[in-house]
Protein backbone atom coordinates (compact mmCIF):
# COMPACT_ATOMS: atom_id res chain seq x y z
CA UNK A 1 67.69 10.22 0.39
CA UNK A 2 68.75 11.35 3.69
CA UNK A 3 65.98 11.55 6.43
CA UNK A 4 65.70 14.92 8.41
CA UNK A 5 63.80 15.21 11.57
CA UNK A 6 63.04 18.43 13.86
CA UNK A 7 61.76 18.36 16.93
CA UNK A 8 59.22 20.94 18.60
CA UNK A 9 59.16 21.64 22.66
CA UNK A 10 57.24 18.18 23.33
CA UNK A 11 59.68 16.60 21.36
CA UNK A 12 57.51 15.38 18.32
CA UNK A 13 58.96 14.38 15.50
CA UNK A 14 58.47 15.07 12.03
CA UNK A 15 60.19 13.68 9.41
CA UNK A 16 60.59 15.97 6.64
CA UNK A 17 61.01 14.81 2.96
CA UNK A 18 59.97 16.71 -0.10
CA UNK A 19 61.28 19.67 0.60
CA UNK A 20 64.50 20.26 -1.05
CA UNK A 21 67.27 23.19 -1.65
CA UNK A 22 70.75 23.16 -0.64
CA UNK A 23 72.16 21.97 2.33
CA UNK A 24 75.93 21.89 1.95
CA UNK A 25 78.60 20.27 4.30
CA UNK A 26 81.90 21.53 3.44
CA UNK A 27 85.60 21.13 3.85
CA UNK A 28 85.40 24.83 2.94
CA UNK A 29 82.55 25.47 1.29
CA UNK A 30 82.91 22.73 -1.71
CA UNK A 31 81.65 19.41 -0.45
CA UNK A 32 77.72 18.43 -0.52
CA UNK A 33 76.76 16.05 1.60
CA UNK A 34 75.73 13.15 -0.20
CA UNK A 35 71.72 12.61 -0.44
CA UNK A 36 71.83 15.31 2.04
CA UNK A 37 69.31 18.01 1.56
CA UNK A 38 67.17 20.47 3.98
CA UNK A 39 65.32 23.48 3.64
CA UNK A 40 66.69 26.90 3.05
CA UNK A 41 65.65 29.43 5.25
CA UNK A 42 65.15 28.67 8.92
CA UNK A 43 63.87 25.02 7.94
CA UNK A 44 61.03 23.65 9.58
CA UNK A 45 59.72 23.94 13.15
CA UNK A 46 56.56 21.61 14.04
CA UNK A 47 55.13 22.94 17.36
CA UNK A 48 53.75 21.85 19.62
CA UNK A 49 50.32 21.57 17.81
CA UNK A 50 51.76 19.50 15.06
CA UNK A 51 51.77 22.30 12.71
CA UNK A 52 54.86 22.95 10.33
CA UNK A 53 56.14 25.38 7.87
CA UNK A 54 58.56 25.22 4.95
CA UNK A 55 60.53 28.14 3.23
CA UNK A 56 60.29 27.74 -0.44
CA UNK A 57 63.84 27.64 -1.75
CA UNK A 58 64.78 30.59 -3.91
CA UNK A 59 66.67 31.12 -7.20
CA UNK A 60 70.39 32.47 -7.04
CA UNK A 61 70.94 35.69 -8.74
CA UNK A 62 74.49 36.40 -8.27
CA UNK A 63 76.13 36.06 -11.67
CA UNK A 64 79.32 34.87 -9.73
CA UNK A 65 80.59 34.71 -5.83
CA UNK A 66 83.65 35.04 -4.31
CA UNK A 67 86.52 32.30 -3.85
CA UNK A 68 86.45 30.61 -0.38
CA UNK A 69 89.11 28.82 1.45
CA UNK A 70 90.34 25.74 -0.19
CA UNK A 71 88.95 22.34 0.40
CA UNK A 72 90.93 19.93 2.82
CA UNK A 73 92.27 16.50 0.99
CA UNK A 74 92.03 15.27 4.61
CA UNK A 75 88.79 15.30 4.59
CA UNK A 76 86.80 12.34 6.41
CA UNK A 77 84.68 11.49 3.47
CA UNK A 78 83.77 7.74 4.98
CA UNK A 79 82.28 9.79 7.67
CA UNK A 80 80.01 12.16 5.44
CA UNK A 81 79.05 9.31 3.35
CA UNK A 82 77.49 7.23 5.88
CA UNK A 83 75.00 9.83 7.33
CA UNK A 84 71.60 8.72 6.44
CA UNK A 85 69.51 10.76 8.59
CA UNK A 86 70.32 13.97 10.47
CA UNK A 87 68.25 15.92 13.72
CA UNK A 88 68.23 19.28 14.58
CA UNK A 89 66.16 19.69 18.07
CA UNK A 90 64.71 23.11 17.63
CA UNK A 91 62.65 23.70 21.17
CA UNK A 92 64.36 21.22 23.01
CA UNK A 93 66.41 22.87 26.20
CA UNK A 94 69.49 20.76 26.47
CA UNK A 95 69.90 22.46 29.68
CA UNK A 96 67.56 20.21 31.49
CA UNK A 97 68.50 16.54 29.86
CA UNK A 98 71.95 14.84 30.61
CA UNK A 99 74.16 13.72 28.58
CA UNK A 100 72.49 10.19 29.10
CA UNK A 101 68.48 11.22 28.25
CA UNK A 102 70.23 13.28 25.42
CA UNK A 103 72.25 10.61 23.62
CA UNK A 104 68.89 8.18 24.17
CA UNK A 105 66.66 11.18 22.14
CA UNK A 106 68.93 11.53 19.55
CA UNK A 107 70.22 7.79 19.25
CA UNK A 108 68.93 7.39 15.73
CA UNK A 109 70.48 10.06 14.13
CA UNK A 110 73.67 9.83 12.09
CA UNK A 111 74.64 13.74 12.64
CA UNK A 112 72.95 15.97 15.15
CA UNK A 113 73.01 19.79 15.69
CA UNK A 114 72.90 21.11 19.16
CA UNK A 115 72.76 24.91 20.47
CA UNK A 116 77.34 25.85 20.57
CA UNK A 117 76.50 27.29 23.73
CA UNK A 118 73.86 25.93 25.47
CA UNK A 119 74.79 22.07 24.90
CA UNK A 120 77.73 20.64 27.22
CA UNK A 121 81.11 19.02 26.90
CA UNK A 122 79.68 16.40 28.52
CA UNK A 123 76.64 15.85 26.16
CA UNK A 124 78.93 16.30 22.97
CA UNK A 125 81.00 13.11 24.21
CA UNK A 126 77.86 11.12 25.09
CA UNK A 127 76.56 11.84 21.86
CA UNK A 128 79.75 11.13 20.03
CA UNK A 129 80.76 8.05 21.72
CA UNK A 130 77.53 6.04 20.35
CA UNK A 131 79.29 7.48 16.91
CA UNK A 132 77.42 10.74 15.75
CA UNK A 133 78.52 13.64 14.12
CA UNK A 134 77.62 16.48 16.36
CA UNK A 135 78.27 20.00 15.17
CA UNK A 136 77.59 23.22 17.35
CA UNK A 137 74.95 25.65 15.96
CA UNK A 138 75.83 29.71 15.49
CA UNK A 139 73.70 32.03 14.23
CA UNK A 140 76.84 34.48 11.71
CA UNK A 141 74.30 36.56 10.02
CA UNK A 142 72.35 37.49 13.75
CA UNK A 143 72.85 38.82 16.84
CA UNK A 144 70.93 36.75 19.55
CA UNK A 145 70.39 39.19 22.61
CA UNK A 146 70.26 35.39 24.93
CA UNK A 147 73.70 34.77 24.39
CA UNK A 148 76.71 35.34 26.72
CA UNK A 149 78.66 37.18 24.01
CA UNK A 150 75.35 39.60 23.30
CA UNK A 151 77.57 42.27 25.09
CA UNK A 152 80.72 41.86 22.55
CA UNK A 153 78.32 42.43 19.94
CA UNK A 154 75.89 44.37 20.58
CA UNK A 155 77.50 47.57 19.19
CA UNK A 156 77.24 45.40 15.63
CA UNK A 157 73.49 45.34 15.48
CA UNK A 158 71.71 46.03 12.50
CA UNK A 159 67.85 46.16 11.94
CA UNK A 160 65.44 43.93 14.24
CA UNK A 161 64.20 40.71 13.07
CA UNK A 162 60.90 40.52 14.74
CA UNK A 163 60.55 36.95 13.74
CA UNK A 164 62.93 35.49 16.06
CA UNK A 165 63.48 38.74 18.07
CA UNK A 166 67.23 39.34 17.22
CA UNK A 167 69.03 41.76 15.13
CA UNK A 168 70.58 41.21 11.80
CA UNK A 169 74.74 42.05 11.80
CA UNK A 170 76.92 44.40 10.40
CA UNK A 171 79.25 42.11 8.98
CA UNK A 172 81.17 44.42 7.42
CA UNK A 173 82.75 45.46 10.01
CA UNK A 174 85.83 43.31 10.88
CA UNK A 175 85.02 43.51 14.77
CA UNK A 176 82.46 41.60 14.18
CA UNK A 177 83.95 39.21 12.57
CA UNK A 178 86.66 38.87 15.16
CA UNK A 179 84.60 38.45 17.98
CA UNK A 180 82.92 35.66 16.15
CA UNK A 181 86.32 33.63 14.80
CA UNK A 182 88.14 34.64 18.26
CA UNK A 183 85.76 34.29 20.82
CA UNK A 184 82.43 32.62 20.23
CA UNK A 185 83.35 29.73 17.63
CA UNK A 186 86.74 28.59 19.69
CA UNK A 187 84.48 28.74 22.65
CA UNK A 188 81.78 25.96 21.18
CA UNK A 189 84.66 23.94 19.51
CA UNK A 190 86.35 23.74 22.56
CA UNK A 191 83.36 21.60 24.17
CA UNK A 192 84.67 18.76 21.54
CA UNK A 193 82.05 19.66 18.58
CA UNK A 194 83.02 17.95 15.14
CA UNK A 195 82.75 21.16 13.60
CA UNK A 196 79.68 23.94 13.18
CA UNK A 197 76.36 24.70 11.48
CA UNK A 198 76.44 28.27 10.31
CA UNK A 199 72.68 29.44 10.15
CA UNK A 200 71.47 32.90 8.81
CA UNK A 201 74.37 33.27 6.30
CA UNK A 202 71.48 34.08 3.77
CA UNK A 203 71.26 37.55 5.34
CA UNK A 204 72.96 38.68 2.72
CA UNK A 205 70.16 38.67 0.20
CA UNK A 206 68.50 41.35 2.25
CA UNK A 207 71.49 42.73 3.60
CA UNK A 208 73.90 42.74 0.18
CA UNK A 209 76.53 44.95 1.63
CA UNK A 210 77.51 42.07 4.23
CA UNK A 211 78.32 40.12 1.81
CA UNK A 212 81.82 40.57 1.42
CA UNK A 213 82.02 40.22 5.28
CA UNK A 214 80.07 36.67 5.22
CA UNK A 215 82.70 35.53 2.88
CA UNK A 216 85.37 36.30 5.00
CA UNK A 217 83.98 35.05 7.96
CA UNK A 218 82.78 32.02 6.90
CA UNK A 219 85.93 31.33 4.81
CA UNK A 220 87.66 32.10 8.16
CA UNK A 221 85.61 29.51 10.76
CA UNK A 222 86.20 27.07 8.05
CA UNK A 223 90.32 27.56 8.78
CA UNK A 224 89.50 27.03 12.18
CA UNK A 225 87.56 24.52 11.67
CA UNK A 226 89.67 22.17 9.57
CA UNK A 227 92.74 22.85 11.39
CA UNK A 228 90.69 20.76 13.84
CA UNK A 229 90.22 18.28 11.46
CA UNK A 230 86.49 18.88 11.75
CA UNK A 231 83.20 19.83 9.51
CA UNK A 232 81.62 23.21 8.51
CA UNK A 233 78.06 22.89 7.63
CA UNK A 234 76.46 26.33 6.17
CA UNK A 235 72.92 26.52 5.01
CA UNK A 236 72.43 28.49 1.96
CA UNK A 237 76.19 28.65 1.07
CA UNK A 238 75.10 29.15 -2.37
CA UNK A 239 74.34 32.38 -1.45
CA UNK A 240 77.88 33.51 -0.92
């Protein structure tokens, strides 16, 4: 079984085991990751007191879902097969390490997710030359007030998710959608990313009239995606 490790602010690590739902990598939306397995929901954040917190996973209820795009034959599978343990640094501002500190942090990982817009070209490379995956995170089913693009979307805001302090999106609405194919994910691919990690896509159990809009949008990043010849990680694509 594939280790997963978060970190918190201090950089403590945590590695997480028993708790297991469905963590898909996909061509486009069809291939799990083998032994690969995290939490649904946001996943698991130890702080800085050593605390941590697990979202039970939950039971489907959608009788069927919509078709995605079609899965790549190109795809890299000696690459996906060989990741044994994966890191997502929650907490940790890339801003402040370089590329070098970065790559020496993350060194035992097979596959590592960094902030798409935060973490640099530079970093990407460093962490890619020692041979990791590294895929750029975006939040599809939120609207992050932090982020450079807040202004694109901003007219697209749902209600307020006090949790994490950002707004939930109105996905139906193809400008949305747009800005987030056309501007954001181009922009974090560009940095040399091996593909994404699409968090929040299980809005839609909440929000069930975005659903038809996740689909398309996630079905769409995937085209962009594999026309780079890279990965699309989503968690809770069963959801869609």
């Amino acid at each position: 079984m594939a280790t997963v490790t978060y970190f918190d602010v201090d950089r403590v690590e945590r590695t997480v085991r028993p708790y297991l739902a469905v963590f898909a990598l996909v061509a486009a939306l069809g291939l799990l990751m083998p032994g690969c397995t995290a939490p649904r929901g946001r996943g698991v954040v130890v702080t800085s007191e050593g605390s941590s917190s697990v979202s039970s996973p939950a039971t489907p209820t959608a009788a069927s879902r919509p078709a995605v795009a079609p899965a790549l034959t190109a795809l890299k599978r000696a690459d996906v097969e060989r990741v044994q343990s994966w890191a997502m640094p929650l907490g940790l501002d890339v801003r402040k390490s370089s590329p070098e500190t970065l790559s020496r942090i993350l060194s035992a990982y097979d596959l590592v997710v960094l902030d798409g817009e935060e973490t640099s070209a530079e970093q990407v490379r460093a962490l890619r030359s020692r041979g990791a995956i590294v895929l750029g995170y975006v939040s599809v089913g939120t609207i992050e007030p932090g982020r450079s693009w807040y202004p694109l979307l901003e007219g697209y805001r749902l209600d307020y998710w006090t949790d994490w302090e950002e707004w939930y999106a109105k996905l139906s609405d193809p400008g949305f959608r747009d800005v987030i194919v056309g501007r954001v994910a181009p922009m974090v691919l560009d940095k040399g990313f091996d593909g994404l990690f699409l968090d929040n896509v299980d809005m839609i159990r909440t929000h069930p009239e975005q659903s038809a809009g996740m689909t398309e949008v996630v079905a769409r990043l995937a085209d962009a995606v594999h026309e780079k010849g890279g990965y699309l990680v989503s968690r809770s694509v069963n959801d869609l």
